[in-house]
C-alpha atoms as a PDB file:
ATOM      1  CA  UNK A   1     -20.199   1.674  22.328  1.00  0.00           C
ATOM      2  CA  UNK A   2     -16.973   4.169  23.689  1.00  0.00           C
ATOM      3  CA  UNK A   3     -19.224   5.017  26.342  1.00  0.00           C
ATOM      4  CA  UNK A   4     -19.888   1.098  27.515  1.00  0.00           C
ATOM      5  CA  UNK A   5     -16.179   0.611  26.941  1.00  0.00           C
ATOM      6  CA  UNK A   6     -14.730   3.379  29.151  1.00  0.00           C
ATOM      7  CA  UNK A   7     -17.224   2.639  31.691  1.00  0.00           C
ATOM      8  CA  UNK A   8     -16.202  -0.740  32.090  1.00  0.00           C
ATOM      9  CA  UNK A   9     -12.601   0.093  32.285  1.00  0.00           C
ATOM     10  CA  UNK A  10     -13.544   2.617  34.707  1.00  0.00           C
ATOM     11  CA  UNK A  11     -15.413   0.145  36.881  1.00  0.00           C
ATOM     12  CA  UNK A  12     -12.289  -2.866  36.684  1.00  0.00           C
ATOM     13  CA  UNK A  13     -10.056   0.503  37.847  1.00  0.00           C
ATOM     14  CA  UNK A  14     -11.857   0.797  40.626  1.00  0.00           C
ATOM     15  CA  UNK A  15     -13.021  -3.080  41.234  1.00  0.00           C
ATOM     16  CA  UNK A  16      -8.964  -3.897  41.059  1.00  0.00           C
ATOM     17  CA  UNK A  17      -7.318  -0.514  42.574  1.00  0.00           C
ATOM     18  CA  UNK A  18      -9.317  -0.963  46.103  1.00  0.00           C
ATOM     19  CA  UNK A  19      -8.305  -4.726  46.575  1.00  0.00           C
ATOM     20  CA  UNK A  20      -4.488  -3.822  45.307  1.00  0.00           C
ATOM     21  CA  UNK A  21      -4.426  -0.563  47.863  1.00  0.00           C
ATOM     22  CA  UNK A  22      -5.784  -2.820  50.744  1.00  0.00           C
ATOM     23  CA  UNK A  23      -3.075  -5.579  50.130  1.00  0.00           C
ATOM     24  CA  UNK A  24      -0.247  -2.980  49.616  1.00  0.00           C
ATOM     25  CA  UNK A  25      -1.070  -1.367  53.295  1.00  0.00           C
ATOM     26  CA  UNK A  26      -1.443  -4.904  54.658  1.00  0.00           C
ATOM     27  CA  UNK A  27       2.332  -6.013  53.326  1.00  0.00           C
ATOM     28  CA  UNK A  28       3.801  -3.328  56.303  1.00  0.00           C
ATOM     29  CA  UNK A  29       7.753  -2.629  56.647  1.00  0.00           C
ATOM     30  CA  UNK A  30       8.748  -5.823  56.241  1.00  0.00           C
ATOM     31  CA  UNK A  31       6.468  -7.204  53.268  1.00  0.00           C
ATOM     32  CA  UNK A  32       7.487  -8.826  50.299  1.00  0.00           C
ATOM     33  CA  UNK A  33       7.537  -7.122  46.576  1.00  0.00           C
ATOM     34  CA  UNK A  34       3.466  -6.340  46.952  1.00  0.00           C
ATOM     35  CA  UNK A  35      -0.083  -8.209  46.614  1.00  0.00           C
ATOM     36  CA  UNK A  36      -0.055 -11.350  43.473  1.00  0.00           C
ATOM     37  CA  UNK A  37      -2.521 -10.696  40.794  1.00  0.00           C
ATOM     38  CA  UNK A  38      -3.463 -13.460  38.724  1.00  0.00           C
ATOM     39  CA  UNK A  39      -5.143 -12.367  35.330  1.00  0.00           C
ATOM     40  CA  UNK A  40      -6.838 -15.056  33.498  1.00  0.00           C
ATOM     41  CA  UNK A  41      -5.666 -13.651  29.918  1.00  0.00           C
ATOM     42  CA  UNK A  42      -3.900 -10.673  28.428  1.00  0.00           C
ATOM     43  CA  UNK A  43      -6.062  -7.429  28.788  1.00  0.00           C
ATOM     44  CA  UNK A  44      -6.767  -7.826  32.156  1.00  0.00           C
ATOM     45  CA  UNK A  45      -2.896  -8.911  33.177  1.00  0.00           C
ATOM     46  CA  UNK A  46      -2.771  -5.381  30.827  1.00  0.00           C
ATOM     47  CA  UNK A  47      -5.132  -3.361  33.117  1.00  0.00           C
ATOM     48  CA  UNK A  48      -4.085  -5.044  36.156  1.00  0.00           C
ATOM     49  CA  UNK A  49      -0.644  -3.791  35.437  1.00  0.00           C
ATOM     50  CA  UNK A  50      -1.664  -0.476  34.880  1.00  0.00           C
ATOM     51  CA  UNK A  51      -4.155  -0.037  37.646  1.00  0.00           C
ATOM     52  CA  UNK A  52      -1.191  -1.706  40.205  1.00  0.00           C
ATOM     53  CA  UNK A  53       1.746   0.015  38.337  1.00  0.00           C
ATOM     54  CA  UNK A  54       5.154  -1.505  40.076  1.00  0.00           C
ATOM     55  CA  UNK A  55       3.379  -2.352  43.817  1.00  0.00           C
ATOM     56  CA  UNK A  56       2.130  -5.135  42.694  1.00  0.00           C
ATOM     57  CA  UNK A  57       3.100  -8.653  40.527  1.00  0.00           C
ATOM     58  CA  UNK A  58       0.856  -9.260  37.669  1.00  0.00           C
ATOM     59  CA  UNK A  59       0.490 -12.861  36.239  1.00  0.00           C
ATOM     60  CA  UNK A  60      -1.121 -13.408  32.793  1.00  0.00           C
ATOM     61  CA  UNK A  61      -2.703 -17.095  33.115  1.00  0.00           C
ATOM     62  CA  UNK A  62      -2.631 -17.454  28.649  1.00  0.00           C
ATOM     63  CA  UNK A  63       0.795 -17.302  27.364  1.00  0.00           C
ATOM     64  CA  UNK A  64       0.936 -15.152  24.053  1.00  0.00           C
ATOM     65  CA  UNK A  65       0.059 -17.079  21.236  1.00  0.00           C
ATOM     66  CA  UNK A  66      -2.887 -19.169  23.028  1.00  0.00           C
ATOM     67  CA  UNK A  67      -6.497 -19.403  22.333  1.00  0.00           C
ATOM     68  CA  UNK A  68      -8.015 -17.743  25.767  1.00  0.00           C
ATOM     69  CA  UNK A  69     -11.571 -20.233  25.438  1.00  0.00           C
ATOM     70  CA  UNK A  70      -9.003 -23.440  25.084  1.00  0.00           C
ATOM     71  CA  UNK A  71      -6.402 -22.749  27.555  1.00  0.00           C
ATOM     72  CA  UNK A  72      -5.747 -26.054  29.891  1.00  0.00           C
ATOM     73  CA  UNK A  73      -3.700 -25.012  33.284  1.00  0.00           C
ATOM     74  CA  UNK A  74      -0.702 -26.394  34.481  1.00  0.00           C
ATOM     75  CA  UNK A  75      -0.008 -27.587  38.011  1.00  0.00           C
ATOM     76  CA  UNK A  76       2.121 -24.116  38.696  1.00  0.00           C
ATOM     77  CA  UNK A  77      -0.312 -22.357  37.062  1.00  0.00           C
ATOM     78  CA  UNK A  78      -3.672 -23.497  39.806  1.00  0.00           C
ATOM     79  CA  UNK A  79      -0.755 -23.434  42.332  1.00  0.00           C
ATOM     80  CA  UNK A  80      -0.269 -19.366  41.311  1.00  0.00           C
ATOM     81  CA  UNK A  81      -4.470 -18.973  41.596  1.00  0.00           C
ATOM     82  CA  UNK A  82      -3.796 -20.803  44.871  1.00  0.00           C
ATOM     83  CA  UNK A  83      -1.559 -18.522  46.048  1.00  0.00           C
ATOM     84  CA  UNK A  84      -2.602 -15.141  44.181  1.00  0.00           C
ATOM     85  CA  UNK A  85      -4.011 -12.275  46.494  1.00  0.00           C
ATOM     86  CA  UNK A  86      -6.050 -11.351  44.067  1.00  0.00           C
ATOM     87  CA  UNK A  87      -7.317 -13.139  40.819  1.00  0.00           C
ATOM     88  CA  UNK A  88      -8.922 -11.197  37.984  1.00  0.00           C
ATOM     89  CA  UNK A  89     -11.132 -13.162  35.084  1.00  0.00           C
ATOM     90  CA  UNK A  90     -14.430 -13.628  33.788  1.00  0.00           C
ATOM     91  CA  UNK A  91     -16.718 -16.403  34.702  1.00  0.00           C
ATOM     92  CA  UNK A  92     -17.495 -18.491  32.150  1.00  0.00           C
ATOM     93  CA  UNK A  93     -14.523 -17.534  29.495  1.00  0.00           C
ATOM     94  CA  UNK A  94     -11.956 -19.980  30.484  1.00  0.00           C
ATOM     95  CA  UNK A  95     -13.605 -22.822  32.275  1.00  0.00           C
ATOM     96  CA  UNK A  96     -10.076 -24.223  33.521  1.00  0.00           C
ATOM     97  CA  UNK A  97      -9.599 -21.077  35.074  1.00  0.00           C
ATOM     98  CA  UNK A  98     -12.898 -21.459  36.674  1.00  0.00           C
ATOM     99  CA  UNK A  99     -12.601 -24.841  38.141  1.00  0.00           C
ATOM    100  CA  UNK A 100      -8.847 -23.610  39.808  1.00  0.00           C
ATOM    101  CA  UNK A 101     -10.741 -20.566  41.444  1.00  0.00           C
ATOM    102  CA  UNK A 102     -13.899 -23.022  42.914  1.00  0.00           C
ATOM    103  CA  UNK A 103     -10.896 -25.708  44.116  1.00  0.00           C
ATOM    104  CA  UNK A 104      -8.360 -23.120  45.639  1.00  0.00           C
ATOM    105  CA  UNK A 105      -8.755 -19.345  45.367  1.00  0.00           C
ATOM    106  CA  UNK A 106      -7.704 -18.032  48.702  1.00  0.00           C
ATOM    107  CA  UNK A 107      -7.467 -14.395  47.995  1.00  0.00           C
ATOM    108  CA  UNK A 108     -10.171 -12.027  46.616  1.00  0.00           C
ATOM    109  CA  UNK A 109     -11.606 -13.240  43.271  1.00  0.00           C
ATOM    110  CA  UNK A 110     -12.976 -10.346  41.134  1.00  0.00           C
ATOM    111  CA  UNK A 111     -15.293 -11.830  37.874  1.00  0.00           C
ATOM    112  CA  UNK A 112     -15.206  -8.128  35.682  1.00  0.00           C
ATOM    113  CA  UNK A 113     -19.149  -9.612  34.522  1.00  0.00           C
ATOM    114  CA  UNK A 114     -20.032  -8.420  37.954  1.00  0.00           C
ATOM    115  CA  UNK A 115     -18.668  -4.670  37.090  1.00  0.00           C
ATOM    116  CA  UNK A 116     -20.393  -4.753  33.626  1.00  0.00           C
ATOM    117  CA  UNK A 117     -22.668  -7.247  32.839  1.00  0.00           C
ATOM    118  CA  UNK A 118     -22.881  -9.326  29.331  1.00  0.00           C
ATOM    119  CA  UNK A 119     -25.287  -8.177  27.210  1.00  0.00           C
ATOM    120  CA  UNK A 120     -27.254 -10.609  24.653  1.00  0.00           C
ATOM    121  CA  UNK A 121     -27.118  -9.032  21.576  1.00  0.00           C
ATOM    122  CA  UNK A 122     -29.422 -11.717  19.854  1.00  0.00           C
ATOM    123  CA  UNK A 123     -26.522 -13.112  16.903  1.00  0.00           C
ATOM    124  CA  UNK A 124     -25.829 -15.851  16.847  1.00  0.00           C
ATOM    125  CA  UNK A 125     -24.194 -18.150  14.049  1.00  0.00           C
ATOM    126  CA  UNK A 126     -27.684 -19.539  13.344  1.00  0.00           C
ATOM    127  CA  UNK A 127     -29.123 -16.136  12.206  1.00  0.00           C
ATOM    128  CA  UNK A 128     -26.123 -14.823  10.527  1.00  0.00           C
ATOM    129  CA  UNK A 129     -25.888 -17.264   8.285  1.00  0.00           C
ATOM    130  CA  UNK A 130     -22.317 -18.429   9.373  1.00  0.00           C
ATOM    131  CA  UNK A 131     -22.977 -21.958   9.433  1.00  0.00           C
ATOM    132  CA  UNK A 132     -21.306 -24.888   7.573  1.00  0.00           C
ATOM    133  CA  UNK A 133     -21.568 -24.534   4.100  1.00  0.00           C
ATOM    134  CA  UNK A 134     -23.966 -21.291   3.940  1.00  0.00           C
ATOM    135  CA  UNK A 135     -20.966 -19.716   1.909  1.00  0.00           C
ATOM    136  CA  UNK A 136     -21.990 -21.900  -1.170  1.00  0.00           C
ATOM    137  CA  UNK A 137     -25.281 -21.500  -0.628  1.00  0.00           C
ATOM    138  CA  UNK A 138     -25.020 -17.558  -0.614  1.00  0.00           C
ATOM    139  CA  UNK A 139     -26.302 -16.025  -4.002  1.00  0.00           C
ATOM    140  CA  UNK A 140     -22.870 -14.470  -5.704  1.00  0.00           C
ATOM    141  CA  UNK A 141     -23.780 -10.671  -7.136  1.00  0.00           C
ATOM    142  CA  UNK A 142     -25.117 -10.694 -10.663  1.00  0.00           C
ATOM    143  CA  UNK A 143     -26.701 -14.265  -9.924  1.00  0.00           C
ATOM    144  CA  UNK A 144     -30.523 -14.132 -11.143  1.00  0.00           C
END
């Protein structure tokens, strides 16, 4: 499981660092403050940040405190995926986020399920039992 995890973080270092390094040699002398990255919610604004360090801007999409799966967008908000250089997210997660990328994305888009894929680990809800009202059905210990 470490192993899956560090190589995925290896592959979004990579995946983000080579868009990031492209846009900070494209900004030249008289650039601005360095490439926009739009994360769709907290740890990849987190990597992002670390991976771009202070040459680039890093936008978290899900204010602190939100649900990531129910987050709605604001106007500034598809304006900022408009307008991002590069916009990090994973298809599928936040479908908000995905309709404002299809409508408007104009810089790179980078989906991290295309660095490591999901895997179907065959739960579901169904099978484990954590459907409505299984918890009274569920034998208590000592029950014959």
């Amino acid at each position: 499981m470490r192993s899956t995890w560090l190589t995925a973080l290896c592959g979004l270092t990579l995946a983000l660092g080579v868009p990031l390094l492209a846009g900070c040699s494209a900004l030249g002398a008289g650039g601005g403050s360095g490439p926009r990255v739009v994360a769709s919610f907290y740890p990849l604004a987190y990597v992002a940040g670390r991976v771009a360090g202070d040459r680039a801007e890093v936008t978290n999409l899900t204010s602190p405190g939100v649900e990531p799966h129910d987050l709605e967008l604001t106007p500034q908000q598809v304006a900022d995926v408009s307008d991002a250089d590069v916009v990090v997210y994973e298809a599928g997660f936040q479908p908000s986020v995905d309709e404002a990328i299809d409508q408007s994305a104009g810089g790179t888009t980078f989906d991290v399920t295309d660095v490591v894929p999901l895997e179907d680990t065959g739960a579901s809800a169904e099978k484990q039992g954590d459907g409505p009202g299984d918890a009274a059905k569920a034998p208590l210990e000592g029950d014959p």
